[in-house]
C-alpha atoms as a PDB file:
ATOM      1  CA  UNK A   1      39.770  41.339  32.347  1.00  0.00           C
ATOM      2  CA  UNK A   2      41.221  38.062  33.794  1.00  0.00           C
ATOM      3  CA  UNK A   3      45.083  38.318  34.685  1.00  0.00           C
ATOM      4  CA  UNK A   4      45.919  39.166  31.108  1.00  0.00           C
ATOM      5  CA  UNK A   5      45.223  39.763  27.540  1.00  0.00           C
ATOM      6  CA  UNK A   6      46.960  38.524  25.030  1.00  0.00           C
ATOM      7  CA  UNK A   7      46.862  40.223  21.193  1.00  0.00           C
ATOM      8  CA  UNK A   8      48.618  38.473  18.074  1.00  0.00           C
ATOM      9  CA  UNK A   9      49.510  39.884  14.775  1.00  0.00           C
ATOM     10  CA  UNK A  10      49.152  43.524  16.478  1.00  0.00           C
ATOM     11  CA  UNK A  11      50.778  45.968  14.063  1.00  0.00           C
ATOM     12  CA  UNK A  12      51.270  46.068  10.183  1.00  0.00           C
ATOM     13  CA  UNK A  13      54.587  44.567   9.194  1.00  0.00           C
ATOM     14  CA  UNK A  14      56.115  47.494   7.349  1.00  0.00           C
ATOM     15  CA  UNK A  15      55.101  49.361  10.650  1.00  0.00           C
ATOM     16  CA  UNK A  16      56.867  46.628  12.859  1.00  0.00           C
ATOM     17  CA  UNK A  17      60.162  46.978  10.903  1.00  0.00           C
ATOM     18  CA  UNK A  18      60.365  50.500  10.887  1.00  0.00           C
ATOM     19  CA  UNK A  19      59.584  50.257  15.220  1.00  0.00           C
ATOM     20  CA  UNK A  20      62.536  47.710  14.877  1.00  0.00           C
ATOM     21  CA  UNK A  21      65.086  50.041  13.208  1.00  0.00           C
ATOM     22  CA  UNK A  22      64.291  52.787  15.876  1.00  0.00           C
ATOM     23  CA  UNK A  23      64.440  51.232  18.736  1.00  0.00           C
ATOM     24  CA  UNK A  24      67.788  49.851  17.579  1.00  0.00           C
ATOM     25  CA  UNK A  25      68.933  53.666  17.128  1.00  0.00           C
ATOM     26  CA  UNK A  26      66.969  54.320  20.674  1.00  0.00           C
ATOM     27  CA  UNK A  27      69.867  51.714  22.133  1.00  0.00           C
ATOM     28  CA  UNK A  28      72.393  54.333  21.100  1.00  0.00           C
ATOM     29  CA  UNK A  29      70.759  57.402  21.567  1.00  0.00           C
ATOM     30  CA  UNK A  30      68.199  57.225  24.258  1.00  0.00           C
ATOM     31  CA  UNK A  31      69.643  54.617  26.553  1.00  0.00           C
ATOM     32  CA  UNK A  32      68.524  54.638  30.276  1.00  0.00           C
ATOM     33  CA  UNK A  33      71.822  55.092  32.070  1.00  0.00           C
ATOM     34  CA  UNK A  34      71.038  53.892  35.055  1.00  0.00           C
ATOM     35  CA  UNK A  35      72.337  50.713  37.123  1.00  0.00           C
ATOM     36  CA  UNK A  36      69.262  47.902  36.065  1.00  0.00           C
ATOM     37  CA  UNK A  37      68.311  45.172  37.048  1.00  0.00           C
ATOM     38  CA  UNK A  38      68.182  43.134  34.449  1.00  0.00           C
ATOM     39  CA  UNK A  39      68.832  43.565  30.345  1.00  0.00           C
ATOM     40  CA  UNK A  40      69.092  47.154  28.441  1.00  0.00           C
ATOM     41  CA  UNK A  41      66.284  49.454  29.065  1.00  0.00           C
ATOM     42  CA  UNK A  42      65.677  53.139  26.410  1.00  0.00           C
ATOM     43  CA  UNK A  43      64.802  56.242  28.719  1.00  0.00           C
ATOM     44  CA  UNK A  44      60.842  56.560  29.734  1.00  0.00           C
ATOM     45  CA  UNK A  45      59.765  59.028  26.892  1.00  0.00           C
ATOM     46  CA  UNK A  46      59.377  56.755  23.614  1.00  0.00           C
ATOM     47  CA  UNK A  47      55.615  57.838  23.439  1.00  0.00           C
ATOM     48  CA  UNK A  48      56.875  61.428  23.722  1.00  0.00           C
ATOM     49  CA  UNK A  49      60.295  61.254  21.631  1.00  0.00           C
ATOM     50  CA  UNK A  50      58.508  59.134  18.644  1.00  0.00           C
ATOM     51  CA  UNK A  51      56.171  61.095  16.742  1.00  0.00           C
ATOM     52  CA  UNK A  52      56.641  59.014  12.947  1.00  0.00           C
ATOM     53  CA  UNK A  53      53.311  57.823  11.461  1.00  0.00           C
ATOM     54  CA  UNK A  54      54.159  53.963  12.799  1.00  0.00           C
ATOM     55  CA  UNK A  55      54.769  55.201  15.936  1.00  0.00           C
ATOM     56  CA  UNK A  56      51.298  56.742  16.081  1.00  0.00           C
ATOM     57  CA  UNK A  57      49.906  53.897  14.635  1.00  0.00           C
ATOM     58  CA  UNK A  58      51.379  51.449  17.387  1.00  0.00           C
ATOM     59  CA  UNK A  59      50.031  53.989  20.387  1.00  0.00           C
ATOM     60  CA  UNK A  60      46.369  54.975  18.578  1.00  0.00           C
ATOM     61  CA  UNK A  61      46.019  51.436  18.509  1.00  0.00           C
ATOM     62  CA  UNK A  62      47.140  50.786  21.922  1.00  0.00           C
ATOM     63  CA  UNK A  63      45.067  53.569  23.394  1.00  0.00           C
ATOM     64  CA  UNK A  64      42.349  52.605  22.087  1.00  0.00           C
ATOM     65  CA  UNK A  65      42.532  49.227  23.463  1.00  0.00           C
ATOM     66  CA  UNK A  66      43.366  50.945  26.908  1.00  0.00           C
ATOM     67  CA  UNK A  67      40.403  53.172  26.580  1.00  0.00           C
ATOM     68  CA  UNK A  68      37.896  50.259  26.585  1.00  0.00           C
ATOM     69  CA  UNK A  69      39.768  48.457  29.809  1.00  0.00           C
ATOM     70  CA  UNK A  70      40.251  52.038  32.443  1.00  0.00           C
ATOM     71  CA  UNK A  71      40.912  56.081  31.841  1.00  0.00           C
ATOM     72  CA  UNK A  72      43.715  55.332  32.633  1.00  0.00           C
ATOM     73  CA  UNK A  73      46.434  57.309  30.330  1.00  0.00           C
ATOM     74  CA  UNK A  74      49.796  56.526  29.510  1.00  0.00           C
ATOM     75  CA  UNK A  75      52.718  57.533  32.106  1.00  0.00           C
ATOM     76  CA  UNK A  76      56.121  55.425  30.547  1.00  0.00           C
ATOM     77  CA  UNK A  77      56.745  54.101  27.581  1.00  0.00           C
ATOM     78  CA  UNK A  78      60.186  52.119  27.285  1.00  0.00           C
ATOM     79  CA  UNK A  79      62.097  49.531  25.410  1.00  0.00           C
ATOM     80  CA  UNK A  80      63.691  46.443  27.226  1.00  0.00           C
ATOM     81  CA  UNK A  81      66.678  44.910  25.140  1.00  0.00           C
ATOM     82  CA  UNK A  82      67.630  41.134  25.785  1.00  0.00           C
ATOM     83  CA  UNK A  83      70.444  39.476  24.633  1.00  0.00           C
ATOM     84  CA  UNK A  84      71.526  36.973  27.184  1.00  0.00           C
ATOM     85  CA  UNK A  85      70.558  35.364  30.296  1.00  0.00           C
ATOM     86  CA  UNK A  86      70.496  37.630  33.394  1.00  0.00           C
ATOM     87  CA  UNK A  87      69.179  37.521  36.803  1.00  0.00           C
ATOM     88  CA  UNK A  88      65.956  37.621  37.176  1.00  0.00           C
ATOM     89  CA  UNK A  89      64.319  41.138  39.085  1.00  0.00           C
ATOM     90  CA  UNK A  90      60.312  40.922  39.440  1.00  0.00           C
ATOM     91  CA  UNK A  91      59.035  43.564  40.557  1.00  0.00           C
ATOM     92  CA  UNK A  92      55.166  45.331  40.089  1.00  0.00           C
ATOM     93  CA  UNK A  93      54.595  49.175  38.723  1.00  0.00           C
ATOM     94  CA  UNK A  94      52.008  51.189  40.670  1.00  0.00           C
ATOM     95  CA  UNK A  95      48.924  49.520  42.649  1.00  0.00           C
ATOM     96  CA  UNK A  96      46.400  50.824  40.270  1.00  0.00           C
ATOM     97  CA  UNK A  97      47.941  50.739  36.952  1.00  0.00           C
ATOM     98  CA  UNK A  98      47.965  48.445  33.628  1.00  0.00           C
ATOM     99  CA  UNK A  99      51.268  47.335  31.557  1.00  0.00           C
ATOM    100  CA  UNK A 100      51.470  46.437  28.133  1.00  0.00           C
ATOM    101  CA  UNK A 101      54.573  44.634  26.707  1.00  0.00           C
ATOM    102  CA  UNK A 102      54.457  44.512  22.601  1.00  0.00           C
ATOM    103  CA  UNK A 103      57.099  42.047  21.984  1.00  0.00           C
ATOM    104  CA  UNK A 104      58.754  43.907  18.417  1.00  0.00           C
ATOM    105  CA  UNK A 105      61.341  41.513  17.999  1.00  0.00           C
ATOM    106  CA  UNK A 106      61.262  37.774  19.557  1.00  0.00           C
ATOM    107  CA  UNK A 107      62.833  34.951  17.683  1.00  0.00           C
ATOM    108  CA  UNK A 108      61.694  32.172  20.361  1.00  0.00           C
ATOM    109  CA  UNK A 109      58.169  32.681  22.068  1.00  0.00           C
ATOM    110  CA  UNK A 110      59.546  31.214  25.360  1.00  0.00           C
ATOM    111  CA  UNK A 111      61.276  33.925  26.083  1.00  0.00           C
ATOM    112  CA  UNK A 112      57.712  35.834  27.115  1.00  0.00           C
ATOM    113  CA  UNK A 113      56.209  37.312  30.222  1.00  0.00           C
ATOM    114  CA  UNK A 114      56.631  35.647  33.748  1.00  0.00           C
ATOM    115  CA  UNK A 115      53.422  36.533  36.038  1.00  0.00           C
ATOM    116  CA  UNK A 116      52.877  35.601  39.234  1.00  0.00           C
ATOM    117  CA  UNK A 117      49.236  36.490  40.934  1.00  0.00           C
ATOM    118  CA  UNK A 118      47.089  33.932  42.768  1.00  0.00           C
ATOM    119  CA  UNK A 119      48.832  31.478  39.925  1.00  0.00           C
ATOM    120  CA  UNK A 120      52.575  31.630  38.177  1.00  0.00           C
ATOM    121  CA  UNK A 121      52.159  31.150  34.540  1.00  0.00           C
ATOM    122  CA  UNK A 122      54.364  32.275  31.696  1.00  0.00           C
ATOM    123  CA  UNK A 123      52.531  34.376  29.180  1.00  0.00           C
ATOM    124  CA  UNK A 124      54.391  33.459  25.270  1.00  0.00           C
ATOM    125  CA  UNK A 125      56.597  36.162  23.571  1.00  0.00           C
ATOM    126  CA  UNK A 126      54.939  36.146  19.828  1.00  0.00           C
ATOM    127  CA  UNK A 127      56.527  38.270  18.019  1.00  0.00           C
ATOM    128  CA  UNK A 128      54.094  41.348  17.053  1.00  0.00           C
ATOM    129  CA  UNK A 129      52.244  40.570  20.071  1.00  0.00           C
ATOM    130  CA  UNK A 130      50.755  42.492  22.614  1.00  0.00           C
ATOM    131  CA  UNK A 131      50.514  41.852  26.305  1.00  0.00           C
ATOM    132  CA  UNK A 132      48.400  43.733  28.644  1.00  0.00           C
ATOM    133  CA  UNK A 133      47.845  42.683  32.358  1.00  0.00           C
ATOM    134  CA  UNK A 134      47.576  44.959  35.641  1.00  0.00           C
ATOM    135  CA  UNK A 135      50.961  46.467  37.028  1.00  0.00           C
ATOM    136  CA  UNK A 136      50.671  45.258  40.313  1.00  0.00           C
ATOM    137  CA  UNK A 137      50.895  41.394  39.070  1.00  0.00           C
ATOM    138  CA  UNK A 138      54.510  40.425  39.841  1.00  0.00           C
ATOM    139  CA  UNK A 139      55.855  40.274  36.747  1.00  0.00           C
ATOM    140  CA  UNK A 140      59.614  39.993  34.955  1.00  0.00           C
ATOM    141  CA  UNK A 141      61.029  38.956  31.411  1.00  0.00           C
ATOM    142  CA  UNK A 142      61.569  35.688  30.593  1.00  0.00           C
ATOM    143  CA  UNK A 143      65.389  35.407  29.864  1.00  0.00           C
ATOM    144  CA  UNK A 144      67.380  33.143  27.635  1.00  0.00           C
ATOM    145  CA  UNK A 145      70.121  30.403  28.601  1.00  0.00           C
ATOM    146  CA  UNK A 146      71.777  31.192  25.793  1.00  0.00           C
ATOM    147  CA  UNK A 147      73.178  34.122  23.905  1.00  0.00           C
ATOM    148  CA  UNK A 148      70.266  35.310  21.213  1.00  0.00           C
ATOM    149  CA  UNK A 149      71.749  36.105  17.815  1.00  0.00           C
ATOM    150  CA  UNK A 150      69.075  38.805  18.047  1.00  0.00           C
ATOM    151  CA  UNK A 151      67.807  41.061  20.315  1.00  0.00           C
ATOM    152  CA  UNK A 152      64.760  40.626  22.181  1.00  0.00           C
ATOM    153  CA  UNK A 153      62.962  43.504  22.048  1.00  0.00           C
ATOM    154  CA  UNK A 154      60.031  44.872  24.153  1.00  0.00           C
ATOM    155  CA  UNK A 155      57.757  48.096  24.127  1.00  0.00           C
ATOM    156  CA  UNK A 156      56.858  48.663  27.592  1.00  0.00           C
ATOM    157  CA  UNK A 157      54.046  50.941  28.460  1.00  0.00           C
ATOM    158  CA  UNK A 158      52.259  51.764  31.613  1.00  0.00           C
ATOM    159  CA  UNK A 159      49.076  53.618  32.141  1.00  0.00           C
ATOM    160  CA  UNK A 160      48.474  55.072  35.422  1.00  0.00           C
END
């Protein structure tokens, strides 16, 4: 794998909505209380708390995927919520892991992944996309400068 991989069109639409109107209720139920960094982030256990049929769907798929790259097996799975511009935090997740960011709702593909490795690049946001890339790239959301009249939402998942 180069520094990332990049999936479109990664989940059936009546899937992606249903993700959609969970993760909103995850936002109210399952928030990570925490002091963050940067935008609204669910607790770590979505690929424990979510056992629906398009839940499965999204993970079978992305385990697969994972399967082919490492043996690696998944650790965290979270949502990240965006609805304004905030500071920017990058950070990496452990030396020998791999992230995946699904963007599930994204109105403007701008507002992607920010990597920085031997190069800086900004990976787009498609909506119903799937990013993978290795945790220890210096990494961080790509935020707005304005308020979004949606959410940006992101499935985070790291495999360790």
């Amino acid at each position: 794998m180069s520094n990332f991989l990049l999936l479109k069109n990664f989940m059936d639409i009546a899937d992606l909505e249903k993700m959609k109107n969970d993760i909103e209720i995850d936002f109210i139920k399952n928030i990570h209380n925490d002091d963050l960094k940067s935008g609204l982030q669910t607790k770590s256990n979505l690929h424990i708390i979510h056992n629906e049929i398009h839940w499965n769907a999204y993970y079978n798929k992305l385990n697969n995927i994972m399967l082919k790259m490492s043996n690696k097996k998944i650790t965290k799975s979270w949502s990240l919520k965006i609805v304004k511009n905030e500071k920017n935090f990058f950070h990496k997740h452990k030396e020998d892991s791999f992230t995946s960011v699904f963007f599930l709702q994204n109105d403007d593909y701008f507002l992607g992944t920010h990597l920085k490795s031997e190069q800086e690049f900004i990976v787009p946001g498609y909506e119903n996309s799937l990013l993978i890339f290795h945790g220890n790239i210096l990494h961080d959301a790509v935020f707005p400068s304005y308020e979004l009249k949606k959410p940006r939402y992101t499935i985070v998942t790291d495999y360790e």
